[in-house]
N, C-alpha and C. Protein backbone atom coordinates (compact mmCIF):
# COMPACT_ATOMS: atom_id res chain seq x y z
N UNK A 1 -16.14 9.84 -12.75
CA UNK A 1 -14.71 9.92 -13.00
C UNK A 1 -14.34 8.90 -14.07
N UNK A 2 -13.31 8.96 -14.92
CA UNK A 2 -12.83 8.64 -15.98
C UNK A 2 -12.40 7.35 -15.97
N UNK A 3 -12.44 6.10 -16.15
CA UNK A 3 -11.43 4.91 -15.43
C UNK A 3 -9.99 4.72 -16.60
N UNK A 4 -9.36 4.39 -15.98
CA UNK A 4 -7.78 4.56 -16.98
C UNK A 4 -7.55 3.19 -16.98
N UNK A 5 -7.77 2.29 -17.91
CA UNK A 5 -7.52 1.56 -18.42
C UNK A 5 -6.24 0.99 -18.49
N UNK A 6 -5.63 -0.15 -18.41
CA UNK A 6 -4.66 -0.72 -18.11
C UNK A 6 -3.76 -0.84 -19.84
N UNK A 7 -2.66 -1.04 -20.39
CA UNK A 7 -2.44 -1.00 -21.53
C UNK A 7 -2.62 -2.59 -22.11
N UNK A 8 -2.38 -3.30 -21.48
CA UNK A 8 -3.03 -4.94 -21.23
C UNK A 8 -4.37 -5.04 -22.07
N UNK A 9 -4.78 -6.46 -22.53
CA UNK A 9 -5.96 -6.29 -22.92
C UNK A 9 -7.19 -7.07 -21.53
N UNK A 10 -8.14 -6.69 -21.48
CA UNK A 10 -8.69 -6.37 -20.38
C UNK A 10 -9.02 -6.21 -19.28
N UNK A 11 -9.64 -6.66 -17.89
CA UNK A 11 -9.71 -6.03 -16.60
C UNK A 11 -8.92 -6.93 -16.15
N UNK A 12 -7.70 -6.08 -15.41
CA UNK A 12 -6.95 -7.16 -14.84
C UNK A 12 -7.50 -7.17 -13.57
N UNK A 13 -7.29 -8.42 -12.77
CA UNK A 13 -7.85 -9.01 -11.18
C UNK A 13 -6.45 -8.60 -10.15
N UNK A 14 -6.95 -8.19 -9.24
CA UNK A 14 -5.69 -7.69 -8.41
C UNK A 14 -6.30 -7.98 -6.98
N UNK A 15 -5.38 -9.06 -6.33
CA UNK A 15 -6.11 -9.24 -4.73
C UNK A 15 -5.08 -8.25 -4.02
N UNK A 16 -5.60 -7.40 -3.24
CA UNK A 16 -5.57 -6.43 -2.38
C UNK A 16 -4.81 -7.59 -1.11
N UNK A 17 -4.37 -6.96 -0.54
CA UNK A 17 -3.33 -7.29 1.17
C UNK A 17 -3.02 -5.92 1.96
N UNK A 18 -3.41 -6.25 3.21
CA UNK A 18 -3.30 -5.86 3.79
C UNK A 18 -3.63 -5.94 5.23
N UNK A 19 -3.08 -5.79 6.79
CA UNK A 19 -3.15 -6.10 8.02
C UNK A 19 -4.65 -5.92 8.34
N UNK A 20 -5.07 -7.63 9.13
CA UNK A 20 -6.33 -7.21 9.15
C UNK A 20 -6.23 -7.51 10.87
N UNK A 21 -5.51 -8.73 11.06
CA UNK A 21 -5.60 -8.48 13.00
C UNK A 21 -4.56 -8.06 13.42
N UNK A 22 -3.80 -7.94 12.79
CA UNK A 22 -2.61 -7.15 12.92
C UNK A 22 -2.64 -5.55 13.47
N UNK A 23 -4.00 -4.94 12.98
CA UNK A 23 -4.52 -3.91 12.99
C UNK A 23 -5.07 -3.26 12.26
N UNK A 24 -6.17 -2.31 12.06
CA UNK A 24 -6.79 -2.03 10.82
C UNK A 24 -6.68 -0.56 11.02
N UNK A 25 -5.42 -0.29 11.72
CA UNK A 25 -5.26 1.76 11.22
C UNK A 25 -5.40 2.20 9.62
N UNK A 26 -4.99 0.84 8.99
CA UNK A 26 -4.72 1.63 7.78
C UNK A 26 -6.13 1.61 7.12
N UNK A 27 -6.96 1.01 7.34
CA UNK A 27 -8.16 0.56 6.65
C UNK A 27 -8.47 1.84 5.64
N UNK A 28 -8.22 3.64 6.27
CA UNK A 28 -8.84 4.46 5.22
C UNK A 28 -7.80 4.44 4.10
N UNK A 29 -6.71 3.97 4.34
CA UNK A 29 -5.57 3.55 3.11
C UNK A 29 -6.05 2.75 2.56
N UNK A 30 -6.15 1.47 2.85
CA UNK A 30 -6.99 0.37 1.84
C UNK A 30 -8.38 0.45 1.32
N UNK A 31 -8.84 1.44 1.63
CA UNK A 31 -10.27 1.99 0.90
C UNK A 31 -9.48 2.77 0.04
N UNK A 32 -8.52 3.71 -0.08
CA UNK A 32 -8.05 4.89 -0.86
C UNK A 32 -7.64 3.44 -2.12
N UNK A 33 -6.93 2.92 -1.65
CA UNK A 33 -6.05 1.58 -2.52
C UNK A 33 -7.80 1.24 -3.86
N UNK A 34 -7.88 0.63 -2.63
CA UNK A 34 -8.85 0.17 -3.33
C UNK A 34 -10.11 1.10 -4.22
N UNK A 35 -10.03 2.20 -4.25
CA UNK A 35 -10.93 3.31 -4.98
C UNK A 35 -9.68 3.12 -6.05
N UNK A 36 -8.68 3.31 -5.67
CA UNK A 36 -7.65 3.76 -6.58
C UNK A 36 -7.71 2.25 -8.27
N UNK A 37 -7.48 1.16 -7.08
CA UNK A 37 -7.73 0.18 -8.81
C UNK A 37 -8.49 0.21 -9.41
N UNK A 38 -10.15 0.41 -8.73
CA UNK A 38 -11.59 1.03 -9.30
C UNK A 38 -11.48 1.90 -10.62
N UNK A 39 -10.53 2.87 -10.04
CA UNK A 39 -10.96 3.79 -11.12
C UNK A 39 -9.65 3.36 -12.21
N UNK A 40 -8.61 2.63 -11.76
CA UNK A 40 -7.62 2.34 -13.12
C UNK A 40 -8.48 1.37 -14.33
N UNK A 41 -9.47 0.96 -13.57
CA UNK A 41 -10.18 -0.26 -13.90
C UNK A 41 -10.51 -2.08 -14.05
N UNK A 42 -9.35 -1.79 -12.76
CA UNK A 42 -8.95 -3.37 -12.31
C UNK A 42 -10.20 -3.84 -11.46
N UNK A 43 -10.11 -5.18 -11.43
CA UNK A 43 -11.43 -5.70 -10.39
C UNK A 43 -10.18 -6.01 -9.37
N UNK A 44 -11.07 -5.75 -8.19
CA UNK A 44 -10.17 -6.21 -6.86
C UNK A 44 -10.80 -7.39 -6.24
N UNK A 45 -10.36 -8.65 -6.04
CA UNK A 45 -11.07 -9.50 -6.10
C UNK A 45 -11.04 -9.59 -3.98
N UNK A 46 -10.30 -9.11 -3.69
CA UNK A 46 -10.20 -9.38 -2.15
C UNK A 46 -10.67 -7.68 -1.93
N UNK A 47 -11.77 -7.45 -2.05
CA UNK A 47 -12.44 -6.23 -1.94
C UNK A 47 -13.10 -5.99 -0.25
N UNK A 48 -12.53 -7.30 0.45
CA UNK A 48 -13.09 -7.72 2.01
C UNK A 48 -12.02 -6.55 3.00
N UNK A 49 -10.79 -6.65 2.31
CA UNK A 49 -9.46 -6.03 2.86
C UNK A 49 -9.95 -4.42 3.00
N UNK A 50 -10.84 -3.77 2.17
CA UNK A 50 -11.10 -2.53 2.47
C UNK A 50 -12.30 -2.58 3.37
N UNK A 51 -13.04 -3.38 3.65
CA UNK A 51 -14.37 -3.09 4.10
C UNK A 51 -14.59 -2.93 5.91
N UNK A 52 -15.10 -1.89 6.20
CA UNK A 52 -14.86 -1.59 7.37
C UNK A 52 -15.78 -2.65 8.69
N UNK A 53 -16.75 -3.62 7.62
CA UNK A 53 -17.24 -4.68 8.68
C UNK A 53 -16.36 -5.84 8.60
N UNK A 54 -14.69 -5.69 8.14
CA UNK A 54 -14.68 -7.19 8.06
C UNK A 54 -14.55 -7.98 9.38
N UNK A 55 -14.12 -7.65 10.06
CA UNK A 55 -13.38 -8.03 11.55
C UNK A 55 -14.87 -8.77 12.05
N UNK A 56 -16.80 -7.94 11.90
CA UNK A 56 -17.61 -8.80 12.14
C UNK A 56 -17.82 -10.20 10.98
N UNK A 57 -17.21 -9.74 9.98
CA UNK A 57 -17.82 -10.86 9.03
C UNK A 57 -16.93 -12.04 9.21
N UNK A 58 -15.43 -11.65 9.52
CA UNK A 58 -14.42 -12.96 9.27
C UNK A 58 -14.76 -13.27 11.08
N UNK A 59 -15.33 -13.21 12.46
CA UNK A 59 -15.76 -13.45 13.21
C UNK A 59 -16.89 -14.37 13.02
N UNK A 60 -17.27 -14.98 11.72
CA UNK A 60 -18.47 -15.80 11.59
C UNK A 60 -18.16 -16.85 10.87
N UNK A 61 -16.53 -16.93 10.18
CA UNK A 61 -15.97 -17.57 9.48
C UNK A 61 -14.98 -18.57 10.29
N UNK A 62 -14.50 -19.64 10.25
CA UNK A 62 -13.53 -21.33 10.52
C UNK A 62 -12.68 -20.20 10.11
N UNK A 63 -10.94 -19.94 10.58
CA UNK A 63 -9.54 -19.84 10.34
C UNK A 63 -9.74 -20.84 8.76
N UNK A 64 -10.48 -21.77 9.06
CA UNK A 64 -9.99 -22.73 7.39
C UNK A 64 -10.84 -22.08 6.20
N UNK A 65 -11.92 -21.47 6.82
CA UNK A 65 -12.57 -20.88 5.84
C UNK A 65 -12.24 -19.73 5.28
N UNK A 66 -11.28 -18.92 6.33
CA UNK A 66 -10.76 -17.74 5.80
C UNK A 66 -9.57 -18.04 4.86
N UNK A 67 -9.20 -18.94 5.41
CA UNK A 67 -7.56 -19.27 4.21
C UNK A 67 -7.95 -19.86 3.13
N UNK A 68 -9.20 -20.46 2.96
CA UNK A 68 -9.68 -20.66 1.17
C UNK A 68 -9.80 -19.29 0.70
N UNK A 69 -10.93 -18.83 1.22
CA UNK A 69 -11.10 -17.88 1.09
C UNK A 69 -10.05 -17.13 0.34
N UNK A 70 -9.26 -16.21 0.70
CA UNK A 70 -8.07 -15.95 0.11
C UNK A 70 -6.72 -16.18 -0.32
N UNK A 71 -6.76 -17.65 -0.24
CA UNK A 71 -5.96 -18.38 -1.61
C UNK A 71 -6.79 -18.59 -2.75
N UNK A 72 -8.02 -19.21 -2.61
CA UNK A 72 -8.47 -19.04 -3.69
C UNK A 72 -8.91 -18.17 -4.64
N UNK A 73 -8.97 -16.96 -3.82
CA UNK A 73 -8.75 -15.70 -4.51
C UNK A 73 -7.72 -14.81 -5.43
N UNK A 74 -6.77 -15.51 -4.49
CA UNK A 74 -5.09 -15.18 -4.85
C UNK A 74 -4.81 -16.18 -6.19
N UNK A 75 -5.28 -17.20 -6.23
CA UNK A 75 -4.97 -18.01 -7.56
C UNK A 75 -5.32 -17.26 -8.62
N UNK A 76 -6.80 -17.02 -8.42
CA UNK A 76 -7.56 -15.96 -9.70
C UNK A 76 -6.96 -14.75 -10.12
N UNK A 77 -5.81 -14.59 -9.28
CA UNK A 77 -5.05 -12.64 -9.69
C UNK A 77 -4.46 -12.45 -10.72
N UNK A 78 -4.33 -11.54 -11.04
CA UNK A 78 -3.07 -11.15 -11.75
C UNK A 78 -2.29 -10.63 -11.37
N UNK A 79 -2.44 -10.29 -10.28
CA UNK A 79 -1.25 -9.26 -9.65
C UNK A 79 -2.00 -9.58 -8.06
N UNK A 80 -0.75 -9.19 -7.07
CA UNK A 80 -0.91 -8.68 -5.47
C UNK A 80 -0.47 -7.60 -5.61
N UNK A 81 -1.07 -6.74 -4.44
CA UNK A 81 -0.79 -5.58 -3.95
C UNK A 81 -0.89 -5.29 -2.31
N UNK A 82 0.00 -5.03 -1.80
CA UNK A 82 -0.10 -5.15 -0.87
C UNK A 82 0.24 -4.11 0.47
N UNK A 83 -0.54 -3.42 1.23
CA UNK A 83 0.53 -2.45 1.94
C UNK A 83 0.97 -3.06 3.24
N UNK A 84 2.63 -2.61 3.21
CA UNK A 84 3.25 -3.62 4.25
C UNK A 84 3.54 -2.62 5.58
N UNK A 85 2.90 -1.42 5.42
CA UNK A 85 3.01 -0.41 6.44
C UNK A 85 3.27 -0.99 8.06
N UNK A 86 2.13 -1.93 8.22
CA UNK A 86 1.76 -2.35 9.60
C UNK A 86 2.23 -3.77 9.70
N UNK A 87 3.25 -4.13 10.02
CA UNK A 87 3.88 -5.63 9.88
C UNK A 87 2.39 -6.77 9.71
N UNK A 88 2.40 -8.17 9.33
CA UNK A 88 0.97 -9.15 9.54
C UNK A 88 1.93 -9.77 8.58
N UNK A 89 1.49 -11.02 9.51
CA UNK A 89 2.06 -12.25 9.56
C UNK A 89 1.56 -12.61 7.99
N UNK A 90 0.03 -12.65 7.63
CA UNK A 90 -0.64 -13.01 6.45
C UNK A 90 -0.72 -12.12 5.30
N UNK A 91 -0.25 -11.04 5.95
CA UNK A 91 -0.01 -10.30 4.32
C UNK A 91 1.21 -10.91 3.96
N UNK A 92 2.10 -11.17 4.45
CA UNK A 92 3.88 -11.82 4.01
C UNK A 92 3.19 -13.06 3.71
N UNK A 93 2.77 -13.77 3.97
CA UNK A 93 2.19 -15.25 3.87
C UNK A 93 2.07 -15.17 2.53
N UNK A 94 1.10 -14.56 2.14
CA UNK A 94 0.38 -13.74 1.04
C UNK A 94 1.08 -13.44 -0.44
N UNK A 95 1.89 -12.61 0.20
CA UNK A 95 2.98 -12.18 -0.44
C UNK A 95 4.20 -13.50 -1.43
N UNK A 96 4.65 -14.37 -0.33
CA UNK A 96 5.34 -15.72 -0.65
C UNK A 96 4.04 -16.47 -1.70
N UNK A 97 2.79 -16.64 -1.18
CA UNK A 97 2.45 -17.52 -1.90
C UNK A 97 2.37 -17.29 -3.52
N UNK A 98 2.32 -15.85 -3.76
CA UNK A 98 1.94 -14.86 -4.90
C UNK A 98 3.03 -14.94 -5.65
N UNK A 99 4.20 -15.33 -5.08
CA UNK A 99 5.90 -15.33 -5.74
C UNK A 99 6.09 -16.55 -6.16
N UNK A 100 5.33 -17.63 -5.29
CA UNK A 100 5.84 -19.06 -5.90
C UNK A 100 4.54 -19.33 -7.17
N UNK A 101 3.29 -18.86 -6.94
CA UNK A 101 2.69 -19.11 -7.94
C UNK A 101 3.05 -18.13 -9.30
N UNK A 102 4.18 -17.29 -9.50
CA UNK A 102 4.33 -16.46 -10.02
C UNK A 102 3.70 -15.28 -11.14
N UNK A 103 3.32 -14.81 -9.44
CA UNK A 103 1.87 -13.43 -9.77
C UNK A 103 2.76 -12.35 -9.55
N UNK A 104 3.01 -11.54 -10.46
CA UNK A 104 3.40 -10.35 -9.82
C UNK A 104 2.97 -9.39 -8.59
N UNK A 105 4.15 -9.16 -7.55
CA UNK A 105 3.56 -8.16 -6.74
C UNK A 105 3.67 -6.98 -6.38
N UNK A 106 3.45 -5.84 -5.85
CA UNK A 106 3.52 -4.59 -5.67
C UNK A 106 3.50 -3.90 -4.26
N UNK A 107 4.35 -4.01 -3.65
CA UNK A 107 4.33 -3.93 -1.78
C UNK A 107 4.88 -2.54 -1.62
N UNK A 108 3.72 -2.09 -0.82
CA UNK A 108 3.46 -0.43 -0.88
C UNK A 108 3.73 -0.15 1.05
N UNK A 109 4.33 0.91 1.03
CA UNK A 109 4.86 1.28 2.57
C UNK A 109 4.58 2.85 2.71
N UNK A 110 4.47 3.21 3.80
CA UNK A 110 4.33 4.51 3.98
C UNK A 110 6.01 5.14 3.95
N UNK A 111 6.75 6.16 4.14
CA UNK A 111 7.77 6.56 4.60
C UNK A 111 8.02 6.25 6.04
N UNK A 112 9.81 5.97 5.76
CA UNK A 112 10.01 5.82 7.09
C UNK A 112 9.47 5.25 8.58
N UNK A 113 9.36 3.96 8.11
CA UNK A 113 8.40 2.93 8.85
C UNK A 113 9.48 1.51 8.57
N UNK A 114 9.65 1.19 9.67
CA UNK A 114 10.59 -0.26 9.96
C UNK A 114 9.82 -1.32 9.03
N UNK A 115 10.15 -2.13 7.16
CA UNK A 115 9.67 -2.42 6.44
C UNK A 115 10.55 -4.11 6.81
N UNK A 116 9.90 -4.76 6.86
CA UNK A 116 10.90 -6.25 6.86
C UNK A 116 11.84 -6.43 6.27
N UNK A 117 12.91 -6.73 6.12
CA UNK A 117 14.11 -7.01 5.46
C UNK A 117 13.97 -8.32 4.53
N UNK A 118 12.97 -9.17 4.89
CA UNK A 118 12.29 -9.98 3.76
C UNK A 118 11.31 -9.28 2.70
N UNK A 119 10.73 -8.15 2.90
CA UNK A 119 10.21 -7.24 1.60
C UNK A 119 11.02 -6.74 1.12
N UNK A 120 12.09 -5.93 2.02
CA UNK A 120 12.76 -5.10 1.37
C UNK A 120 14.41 -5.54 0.64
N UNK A 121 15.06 -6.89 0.99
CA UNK A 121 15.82 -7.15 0.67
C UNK A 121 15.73 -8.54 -0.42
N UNK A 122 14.14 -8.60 -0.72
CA UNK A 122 13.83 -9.67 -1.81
C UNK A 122 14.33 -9.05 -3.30
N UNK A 123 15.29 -9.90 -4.17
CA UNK A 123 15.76 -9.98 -4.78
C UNK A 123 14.61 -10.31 -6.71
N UNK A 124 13.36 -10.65 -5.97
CA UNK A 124 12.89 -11.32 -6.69
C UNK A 124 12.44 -10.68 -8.03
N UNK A 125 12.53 -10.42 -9.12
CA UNK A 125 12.24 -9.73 -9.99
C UNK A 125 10.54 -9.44 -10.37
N UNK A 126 10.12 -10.08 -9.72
CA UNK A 126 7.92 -10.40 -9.93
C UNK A 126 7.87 -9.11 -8.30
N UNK A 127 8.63 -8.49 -7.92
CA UNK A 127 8.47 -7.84 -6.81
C UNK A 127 8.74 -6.33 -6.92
N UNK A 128 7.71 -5.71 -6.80
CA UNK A 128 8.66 -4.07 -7.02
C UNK A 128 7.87 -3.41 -5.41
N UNK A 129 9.05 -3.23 -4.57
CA UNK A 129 8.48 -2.30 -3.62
C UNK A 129 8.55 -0.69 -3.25
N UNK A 130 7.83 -0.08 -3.01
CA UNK A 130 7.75 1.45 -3.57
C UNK A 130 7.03 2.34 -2.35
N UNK A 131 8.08 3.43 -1.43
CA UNK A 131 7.31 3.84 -0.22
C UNK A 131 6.75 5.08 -1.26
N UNK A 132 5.37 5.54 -0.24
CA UNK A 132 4.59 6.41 -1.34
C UNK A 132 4.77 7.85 -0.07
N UNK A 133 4.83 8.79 -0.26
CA UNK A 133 4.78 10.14 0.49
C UNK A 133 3.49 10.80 0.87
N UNK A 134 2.40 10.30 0.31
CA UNK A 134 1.19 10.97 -0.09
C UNK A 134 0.16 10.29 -0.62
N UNK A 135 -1.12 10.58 -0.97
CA UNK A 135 -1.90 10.34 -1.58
C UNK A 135 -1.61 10.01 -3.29
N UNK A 136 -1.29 11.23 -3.60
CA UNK A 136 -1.31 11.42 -5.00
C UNK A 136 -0.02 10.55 -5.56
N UNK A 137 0.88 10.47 -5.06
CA UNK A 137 1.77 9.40 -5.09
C UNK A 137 1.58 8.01 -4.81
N UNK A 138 0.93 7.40 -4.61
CA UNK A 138 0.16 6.61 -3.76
C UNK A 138 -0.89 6.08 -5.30
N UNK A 139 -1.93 6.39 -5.69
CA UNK A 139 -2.29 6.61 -6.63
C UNK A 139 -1.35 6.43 -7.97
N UNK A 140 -0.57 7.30 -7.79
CA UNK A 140 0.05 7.27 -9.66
C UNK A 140 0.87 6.00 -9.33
N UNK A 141 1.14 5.44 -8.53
CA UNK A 141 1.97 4.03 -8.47
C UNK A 141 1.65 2.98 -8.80
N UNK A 142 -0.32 3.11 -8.42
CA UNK A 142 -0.75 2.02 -8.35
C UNK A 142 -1.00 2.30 -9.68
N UNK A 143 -1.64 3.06 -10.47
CA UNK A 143 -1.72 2.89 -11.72
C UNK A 143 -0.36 2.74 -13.21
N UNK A 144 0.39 3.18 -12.27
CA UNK A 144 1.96 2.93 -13.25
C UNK A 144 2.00 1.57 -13.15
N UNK A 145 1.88 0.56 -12.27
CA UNK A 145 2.02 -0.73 -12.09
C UNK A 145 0.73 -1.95 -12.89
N UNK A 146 -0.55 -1.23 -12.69
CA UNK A 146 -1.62 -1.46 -13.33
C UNK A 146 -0.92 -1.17 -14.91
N UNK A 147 -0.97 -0.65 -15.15
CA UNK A 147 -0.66 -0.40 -16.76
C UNK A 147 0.43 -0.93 -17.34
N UNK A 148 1.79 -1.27 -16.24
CA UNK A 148 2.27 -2.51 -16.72
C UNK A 148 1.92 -3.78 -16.83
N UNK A 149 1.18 -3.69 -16.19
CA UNK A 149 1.06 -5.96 -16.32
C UNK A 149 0.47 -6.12 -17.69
């Protein structure tokens, strides 16, 4: 498949968010997410958020080791993305820290799903939040957003 290129000059870094003890229903969403920057041609640097062993791997990890872990990841971005479908405490965490270091972010919801009134009533201009209907919608968002930064 073709990768679509960002209009930016080259691979932009995008840390992925999304509920990990919160619950991992969405996990075949954050694999879709994450195929999806693949092929725009972004590197996803929190590529752990899709992976269906993480729950054994972050089980082997210190709470302190996990929060380097992805702050220091989050420094390296260019962008967050995040789906806020399933409320988690650390994707919003996530989210704040991405606004004060001022990374642009992209907070993705399913339809009609109770969305925080701190996502949805942030004012912040580095913030665009966008419920998707579908797959294919879902997709062209993430790459409309990719091709802005």
């Amino acid at each position: 498949m073709e990768k679509i290129m960002p209009s930016g000059q080259g691979k932009k870094s995008i840390f992925l968010s999304g509920s990990i003890r919160g619950g991992r229903q969405l996990l075949e969403t954050y694999r879709f997410i994450y195929d999806a920057l693949e092929e725009a041609g972004a590197e996803v640097l929190s590529w752990h958020v899709a992976d269906p062993e993480l729950e054994k791997t972050e089980s082997k990890m210190t709470e302190q080791e996990v929060y380097a872990r992805d702050l220091g990841l989050l420094e390296k971005s260019d962008a967050l993305i995040a789906e806020v479908t399933v409320p988690s405490t650390g994707v919003g965490y996530e989210i704040c820290r991405a606004l004060v270091r001022k990374i642009p972010v992209l907070c993705l919801h399913m339809p009609d799903v109770a969305v925080s009134s701190m996502v949805l009533g942030n004012p912040d201009t580095l913030m665009e939040v966008r419920s998707y209907p579908d797959k294919e919608a879902l997709k062209e968002i993430i790459i409309d957003f990719i091709r802005a930064l």
